[in-house]
N, C-alpha and C. Protein backbone atom coordinates (compact mmCIF):
# COMPACT_ATOMS: atom_id res chain seq x y z
N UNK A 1 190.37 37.90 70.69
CA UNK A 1 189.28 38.51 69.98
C UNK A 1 188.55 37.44 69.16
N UNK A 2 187.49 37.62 68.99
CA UNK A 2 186.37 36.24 68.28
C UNK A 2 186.08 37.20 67.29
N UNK A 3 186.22 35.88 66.13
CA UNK A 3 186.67 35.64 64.82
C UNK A 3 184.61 35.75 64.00
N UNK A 4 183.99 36.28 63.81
CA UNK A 4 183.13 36.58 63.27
C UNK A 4 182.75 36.16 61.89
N UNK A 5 182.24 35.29 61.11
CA UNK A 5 182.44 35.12 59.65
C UNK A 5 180.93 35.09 59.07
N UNK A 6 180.52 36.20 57.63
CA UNK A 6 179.32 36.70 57.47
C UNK A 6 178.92 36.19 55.98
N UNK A 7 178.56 35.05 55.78
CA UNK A 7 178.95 34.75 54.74
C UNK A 7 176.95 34.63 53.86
N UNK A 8 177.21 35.92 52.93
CA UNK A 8 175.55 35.42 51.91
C UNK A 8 175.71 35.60 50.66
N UNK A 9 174.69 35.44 49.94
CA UNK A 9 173.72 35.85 48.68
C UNK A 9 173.17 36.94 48.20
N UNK A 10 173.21 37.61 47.50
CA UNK A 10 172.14 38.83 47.32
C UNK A 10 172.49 38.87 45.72
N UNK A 11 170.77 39.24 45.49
CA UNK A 11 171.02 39.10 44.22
C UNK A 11 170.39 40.67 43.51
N UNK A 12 169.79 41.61 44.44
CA UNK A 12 169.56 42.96 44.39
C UNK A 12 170.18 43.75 45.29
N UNK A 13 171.45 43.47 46.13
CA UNK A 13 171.56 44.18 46.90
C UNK A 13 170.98 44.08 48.29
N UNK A 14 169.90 43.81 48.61
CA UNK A 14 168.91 44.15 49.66
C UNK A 14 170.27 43.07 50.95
N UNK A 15 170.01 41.86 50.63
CA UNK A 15 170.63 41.04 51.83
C UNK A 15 172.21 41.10 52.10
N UNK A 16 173.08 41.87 51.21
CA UNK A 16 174.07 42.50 51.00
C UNK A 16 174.07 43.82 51.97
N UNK A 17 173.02 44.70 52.17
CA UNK A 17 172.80 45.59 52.63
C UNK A 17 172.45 45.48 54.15
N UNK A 18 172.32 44.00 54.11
CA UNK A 18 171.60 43.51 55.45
C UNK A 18 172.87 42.98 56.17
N UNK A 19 173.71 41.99 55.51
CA UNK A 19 175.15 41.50 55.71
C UNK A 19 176.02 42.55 56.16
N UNK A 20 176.18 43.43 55.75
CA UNK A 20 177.10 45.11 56.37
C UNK A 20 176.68 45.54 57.39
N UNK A 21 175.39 46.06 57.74
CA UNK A 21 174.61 45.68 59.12
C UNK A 21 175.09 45.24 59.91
N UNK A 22 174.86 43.67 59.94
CA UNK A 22 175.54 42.56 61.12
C UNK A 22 176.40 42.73 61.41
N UNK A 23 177.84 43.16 60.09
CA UNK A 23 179.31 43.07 60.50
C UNK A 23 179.28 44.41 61.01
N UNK A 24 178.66 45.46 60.82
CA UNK A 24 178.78 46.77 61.94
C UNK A 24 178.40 46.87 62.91
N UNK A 25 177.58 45.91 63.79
CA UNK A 25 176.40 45.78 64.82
C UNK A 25 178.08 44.84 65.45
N UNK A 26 178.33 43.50 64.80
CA UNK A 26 179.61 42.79 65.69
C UNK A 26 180.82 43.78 66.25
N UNK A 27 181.11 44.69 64.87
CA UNK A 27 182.38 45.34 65.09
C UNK A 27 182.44 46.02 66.32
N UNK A 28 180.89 46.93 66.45
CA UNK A 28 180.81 47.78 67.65
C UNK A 28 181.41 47.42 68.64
N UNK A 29 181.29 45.87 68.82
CA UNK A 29 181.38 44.98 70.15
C UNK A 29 182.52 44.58 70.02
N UNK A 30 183.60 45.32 69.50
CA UNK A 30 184.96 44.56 68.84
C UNK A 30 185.48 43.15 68.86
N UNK A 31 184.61 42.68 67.31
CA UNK A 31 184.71 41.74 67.26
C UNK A 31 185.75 41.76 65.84
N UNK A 32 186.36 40.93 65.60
CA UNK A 32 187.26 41.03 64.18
C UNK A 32 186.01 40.48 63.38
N UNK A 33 185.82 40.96 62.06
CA UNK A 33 184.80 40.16 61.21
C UNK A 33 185.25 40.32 60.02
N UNK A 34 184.94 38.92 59.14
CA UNK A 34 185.13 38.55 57.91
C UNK A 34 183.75 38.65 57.02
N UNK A 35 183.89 39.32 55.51
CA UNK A 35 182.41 39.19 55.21
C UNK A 35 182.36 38.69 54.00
N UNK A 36 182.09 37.51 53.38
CA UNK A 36 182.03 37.20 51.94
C UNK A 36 180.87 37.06 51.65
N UNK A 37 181.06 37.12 50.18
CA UNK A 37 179.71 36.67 49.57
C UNK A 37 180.25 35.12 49.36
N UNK A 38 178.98 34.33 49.40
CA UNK A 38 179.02 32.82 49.28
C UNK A 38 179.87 32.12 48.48
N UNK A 39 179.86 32.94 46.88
CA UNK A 39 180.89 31.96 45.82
C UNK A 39 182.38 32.17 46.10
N UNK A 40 182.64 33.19 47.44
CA UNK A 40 184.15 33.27 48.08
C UNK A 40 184.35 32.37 49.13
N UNK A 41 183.53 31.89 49.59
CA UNK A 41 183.16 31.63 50.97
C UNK A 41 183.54 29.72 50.41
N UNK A 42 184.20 29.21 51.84
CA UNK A 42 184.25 27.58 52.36
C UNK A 42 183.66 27.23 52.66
N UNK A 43 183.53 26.30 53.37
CA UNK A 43 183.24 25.56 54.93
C UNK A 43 184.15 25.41 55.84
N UNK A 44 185.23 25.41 55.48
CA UNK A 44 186.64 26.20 56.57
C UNK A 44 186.16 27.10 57.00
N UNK A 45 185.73 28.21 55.91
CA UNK A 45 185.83 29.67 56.88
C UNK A 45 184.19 29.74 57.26
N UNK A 46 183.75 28.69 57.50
CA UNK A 46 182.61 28.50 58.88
C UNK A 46 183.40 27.96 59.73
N UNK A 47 183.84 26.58 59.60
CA UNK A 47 184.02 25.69 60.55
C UNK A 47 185.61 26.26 61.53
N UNK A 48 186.50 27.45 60.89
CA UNK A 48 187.66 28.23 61.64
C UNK A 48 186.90 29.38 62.15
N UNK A 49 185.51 29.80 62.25
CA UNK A 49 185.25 30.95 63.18
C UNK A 49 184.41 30.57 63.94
N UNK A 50 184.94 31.25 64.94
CA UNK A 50 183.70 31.29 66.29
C UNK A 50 182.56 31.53 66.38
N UNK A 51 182.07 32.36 65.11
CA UNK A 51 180.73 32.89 65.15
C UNK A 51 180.49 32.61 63.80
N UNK A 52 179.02 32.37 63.45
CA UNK A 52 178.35 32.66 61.41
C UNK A 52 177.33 33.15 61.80
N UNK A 53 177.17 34.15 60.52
CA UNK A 53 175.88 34.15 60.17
C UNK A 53 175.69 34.39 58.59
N UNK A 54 174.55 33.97 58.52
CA UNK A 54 174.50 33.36 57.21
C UNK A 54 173.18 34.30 56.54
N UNK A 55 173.46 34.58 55.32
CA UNK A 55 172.10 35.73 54.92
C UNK A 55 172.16 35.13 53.56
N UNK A 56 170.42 35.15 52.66
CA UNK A 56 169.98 34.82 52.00
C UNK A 56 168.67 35.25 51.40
N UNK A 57 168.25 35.85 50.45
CA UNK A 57 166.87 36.15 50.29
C UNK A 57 166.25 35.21 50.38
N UNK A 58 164.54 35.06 50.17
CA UNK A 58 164.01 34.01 49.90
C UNK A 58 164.12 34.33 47.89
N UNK A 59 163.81 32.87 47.54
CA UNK A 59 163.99 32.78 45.94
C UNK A 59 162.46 32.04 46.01
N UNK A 60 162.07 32.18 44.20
CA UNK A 60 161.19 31.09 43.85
C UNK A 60 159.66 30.89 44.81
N UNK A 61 159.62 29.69 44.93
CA UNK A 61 158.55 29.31 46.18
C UNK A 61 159.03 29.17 47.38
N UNK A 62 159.52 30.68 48.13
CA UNK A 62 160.18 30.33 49.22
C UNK A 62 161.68 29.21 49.52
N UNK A 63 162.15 29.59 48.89
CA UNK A 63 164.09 28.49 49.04
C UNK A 63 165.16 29.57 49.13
N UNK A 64 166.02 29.06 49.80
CA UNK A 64 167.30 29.60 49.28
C UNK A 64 167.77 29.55 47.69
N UNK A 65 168.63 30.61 47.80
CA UNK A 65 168.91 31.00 45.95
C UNK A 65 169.67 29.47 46.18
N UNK A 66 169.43 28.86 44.48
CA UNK A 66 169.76 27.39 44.04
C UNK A 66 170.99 27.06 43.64
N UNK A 67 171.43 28.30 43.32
CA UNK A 67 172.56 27.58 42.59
C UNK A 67 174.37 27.86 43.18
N UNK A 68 174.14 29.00 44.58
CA UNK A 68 175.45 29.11 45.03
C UNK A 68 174.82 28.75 47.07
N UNK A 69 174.09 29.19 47.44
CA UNK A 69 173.63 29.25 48.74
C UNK A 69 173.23 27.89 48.92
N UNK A 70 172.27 27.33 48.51
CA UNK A 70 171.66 25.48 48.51
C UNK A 70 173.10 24.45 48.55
N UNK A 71 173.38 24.99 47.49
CA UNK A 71 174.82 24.03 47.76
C UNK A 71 176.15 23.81 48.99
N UNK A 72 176.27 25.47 49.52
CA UNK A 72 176.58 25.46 50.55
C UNK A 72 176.13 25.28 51.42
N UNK A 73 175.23 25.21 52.23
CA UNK A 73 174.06 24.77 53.03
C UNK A 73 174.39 23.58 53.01
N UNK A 74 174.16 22.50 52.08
CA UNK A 74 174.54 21.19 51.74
C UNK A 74 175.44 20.60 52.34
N UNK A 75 176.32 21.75 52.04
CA UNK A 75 177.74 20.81 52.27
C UNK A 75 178.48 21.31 53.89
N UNK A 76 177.24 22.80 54.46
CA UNK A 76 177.27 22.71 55.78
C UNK A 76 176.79 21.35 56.58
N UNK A 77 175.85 20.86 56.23
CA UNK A 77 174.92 19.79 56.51
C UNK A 77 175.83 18.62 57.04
N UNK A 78 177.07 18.73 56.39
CA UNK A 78 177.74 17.42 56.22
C UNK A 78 178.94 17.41 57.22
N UNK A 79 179.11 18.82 58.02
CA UNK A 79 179.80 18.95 58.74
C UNK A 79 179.25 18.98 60.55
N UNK A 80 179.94 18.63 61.18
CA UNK A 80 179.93 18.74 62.94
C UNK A 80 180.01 20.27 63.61
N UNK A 81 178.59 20.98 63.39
CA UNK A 81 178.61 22.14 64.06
C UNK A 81 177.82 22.11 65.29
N UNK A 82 177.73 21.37 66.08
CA UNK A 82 177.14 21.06 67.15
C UNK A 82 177.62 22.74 67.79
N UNK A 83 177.06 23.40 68.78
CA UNK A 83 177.28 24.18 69.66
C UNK A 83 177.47 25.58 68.75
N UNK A 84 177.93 25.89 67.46
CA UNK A 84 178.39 26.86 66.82
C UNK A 84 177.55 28.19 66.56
N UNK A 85 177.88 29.32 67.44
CA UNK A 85 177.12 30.31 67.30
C UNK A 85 176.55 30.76 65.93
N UNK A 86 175.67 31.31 65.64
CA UNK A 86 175.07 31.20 64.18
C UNK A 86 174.03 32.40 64.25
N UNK A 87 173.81 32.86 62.96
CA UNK A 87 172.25 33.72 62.84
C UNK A 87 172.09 33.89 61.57
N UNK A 88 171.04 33.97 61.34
CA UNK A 88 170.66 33.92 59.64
C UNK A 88 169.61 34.98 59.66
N UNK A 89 169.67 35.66 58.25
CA UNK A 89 169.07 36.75 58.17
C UNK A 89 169.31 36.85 56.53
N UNK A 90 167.73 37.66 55.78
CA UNK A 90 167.57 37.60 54.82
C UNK A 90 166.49 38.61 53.96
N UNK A 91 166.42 38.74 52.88
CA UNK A 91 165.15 40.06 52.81
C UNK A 91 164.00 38.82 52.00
N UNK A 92 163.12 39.57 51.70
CA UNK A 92 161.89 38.24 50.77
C UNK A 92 161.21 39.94 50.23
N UNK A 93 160.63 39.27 49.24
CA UNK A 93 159.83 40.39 48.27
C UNK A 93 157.88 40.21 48.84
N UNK A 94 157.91 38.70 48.98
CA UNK A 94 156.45 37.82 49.11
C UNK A 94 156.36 36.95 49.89
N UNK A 95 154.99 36.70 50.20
CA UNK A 95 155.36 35.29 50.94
C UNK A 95 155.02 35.29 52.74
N UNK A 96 155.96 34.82 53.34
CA UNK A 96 155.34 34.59 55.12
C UNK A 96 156.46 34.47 55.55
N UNK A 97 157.76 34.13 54.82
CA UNK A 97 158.90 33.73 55.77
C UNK A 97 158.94 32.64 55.60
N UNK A 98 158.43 31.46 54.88
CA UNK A 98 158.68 30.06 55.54
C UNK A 98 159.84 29.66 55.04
N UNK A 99 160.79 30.24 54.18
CA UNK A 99 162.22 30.33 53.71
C UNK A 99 162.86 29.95 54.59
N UNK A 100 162.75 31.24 55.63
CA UNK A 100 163.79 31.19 56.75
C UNK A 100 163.33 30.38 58.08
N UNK A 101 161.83 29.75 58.02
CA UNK A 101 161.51 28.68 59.21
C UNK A 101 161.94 27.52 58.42
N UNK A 102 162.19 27.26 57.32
CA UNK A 102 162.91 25.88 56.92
C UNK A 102 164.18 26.36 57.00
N UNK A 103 164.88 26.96 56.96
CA UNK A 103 166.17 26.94 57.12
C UNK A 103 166.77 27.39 58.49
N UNK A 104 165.84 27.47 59.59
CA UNK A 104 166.18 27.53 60.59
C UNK A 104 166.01 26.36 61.31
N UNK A 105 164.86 25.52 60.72
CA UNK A 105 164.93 23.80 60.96
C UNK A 105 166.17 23.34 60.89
N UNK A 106 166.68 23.76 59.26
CA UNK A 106 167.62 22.84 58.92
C UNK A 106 168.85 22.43 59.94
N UNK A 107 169.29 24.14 60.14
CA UNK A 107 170.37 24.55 61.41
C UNK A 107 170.08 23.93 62.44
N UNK A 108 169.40 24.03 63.16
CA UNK A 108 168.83 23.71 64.34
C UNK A 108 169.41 22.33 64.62
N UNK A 109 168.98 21.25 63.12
CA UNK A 109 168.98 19.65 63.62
C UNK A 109 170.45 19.57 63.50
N UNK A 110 171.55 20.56 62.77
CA UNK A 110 172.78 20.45 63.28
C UNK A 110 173.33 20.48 64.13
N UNK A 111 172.54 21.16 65.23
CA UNK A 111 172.63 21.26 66.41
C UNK A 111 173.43 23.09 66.52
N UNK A 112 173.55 23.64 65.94
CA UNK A 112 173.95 25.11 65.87
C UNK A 112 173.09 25.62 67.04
N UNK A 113 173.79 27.02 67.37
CA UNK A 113 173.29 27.65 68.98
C UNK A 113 173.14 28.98 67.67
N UNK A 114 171.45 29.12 67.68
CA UNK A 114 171.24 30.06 67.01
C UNK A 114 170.65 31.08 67.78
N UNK A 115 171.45 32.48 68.01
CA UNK A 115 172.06 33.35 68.98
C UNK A 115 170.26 34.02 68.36
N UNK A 116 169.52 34.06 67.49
CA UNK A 116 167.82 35.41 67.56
C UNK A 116 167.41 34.39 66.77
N UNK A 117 166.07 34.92 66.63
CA UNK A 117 164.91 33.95 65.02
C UNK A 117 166.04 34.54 64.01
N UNK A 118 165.41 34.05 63.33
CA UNK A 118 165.98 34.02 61.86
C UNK A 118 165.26 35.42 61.32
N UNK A 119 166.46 36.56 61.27
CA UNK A 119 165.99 37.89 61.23
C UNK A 119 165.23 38.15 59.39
N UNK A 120 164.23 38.70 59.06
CA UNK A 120 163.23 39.12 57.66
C UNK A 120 163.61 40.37 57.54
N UNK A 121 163.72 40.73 56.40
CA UNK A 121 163.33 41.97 55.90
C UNK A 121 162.80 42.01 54.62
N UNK A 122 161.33 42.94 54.57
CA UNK A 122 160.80 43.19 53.53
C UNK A 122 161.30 44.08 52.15
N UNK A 123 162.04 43.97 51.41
CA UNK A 123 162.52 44.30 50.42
C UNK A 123 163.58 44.85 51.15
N UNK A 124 163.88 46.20 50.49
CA UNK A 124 165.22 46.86 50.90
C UNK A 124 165.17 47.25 52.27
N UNK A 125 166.19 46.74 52.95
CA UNK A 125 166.16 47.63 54.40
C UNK A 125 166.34 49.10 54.91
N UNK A 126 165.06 49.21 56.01
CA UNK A 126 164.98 50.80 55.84
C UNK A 126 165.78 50.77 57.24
N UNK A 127 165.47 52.30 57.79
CA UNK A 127 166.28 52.52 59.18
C UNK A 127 166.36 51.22 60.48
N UNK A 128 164.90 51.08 60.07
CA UNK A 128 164.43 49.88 61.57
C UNK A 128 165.37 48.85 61.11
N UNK A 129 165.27 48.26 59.67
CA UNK A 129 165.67 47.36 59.48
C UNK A 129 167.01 46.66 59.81
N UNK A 130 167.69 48.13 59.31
CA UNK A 130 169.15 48.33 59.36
C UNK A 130 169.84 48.06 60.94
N UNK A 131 168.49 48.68 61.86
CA UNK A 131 168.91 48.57 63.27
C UNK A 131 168.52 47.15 63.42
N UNK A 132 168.39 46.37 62.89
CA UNK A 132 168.08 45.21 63.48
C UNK A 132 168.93 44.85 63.21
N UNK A 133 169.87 44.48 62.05
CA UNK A 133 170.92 43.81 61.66
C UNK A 133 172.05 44.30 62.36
N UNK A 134 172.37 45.72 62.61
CA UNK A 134 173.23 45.47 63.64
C UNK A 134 172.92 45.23 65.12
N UNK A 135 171.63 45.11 65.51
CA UNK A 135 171.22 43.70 66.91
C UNK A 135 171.73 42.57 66.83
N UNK A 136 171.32 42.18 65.74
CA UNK A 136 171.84 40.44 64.98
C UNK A 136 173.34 40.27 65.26
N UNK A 137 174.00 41.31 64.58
CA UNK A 137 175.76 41.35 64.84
C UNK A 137 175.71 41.25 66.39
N UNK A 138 175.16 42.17 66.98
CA UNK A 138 176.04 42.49 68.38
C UNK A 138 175.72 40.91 69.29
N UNK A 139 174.34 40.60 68.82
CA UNK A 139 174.04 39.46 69.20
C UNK A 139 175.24 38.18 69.24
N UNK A 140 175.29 37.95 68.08
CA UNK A 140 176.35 37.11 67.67
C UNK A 140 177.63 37.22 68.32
N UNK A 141 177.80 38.36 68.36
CA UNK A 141 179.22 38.63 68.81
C UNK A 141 179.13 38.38 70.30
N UNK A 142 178.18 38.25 71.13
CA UNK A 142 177.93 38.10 72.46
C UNK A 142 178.12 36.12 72.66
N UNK A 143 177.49 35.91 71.94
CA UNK A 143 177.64 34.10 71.20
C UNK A 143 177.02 33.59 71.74
């Protein structure tokens, strides 16, 4: 069985709401899944699962939140994820997304196999939304 690990940020709820999603969209596909929020979360428990995905609002002028998500990111950066199934997904209040097109750069030059785009949602997720995040899971879980 493949090892699933859902690791984000939320700082209203919204990408929290989006993170439960994914891990119900994987489970369907019986996948085992792990779900932390970031200040629980390694780089072991990326670099020991088969699958990530990674969720984050946008903050500020479009960034990942600064002070627990940026840092991990960072110190993903520094590791050998060549090939590693992945998906990122996140809500934003404003803006265009370019949050999640820089942070889908970032992944990318790691060389990560990022399983959809980098899934948006506009504030709180409604029904559609919700169905997307568990696409994202089942996605992932397919690898």
């Amino acid at each position: 069985m493949k090892n699933i690990t859902i690791i984000y940020w939320s700082g209203t709820g919204n990408t929290q709401q989006m993170a439960v999603a994914v891990a119900e969209g994987a489970k369907e596909k019986g996948m085992e899944v792990t779900l932390k929020e970031v200040a629980n979360a390694s780089v072991q428990d990326v670099l020991k699962a088969d699958a990530v995905a990674l969720g984050c609002p946008s903050m500020g002028c479009e960034v990942l939140e600064e002070a627990e998500m940026e840092p991990f990111v960072e110190a993903l950066e520094k590791e050998d994820l060549k090939g590693k199934p992945m998906a990122l997904f996140g809500s934003f209040d404003w803006g265009d997304g370019q949050w999640m097109r820089d942070w889908t750069d970032r992944m990318e030059k790691l060389g990560v196999k990022l399983v959809a785009e980098g899934l948006t949602v506009q504030n709180t997720p409604d029904e559609n939304g919700i169905a997307s995040c568990k696409e994202l899971g089942s996605k992932l879980a397919d690898g």
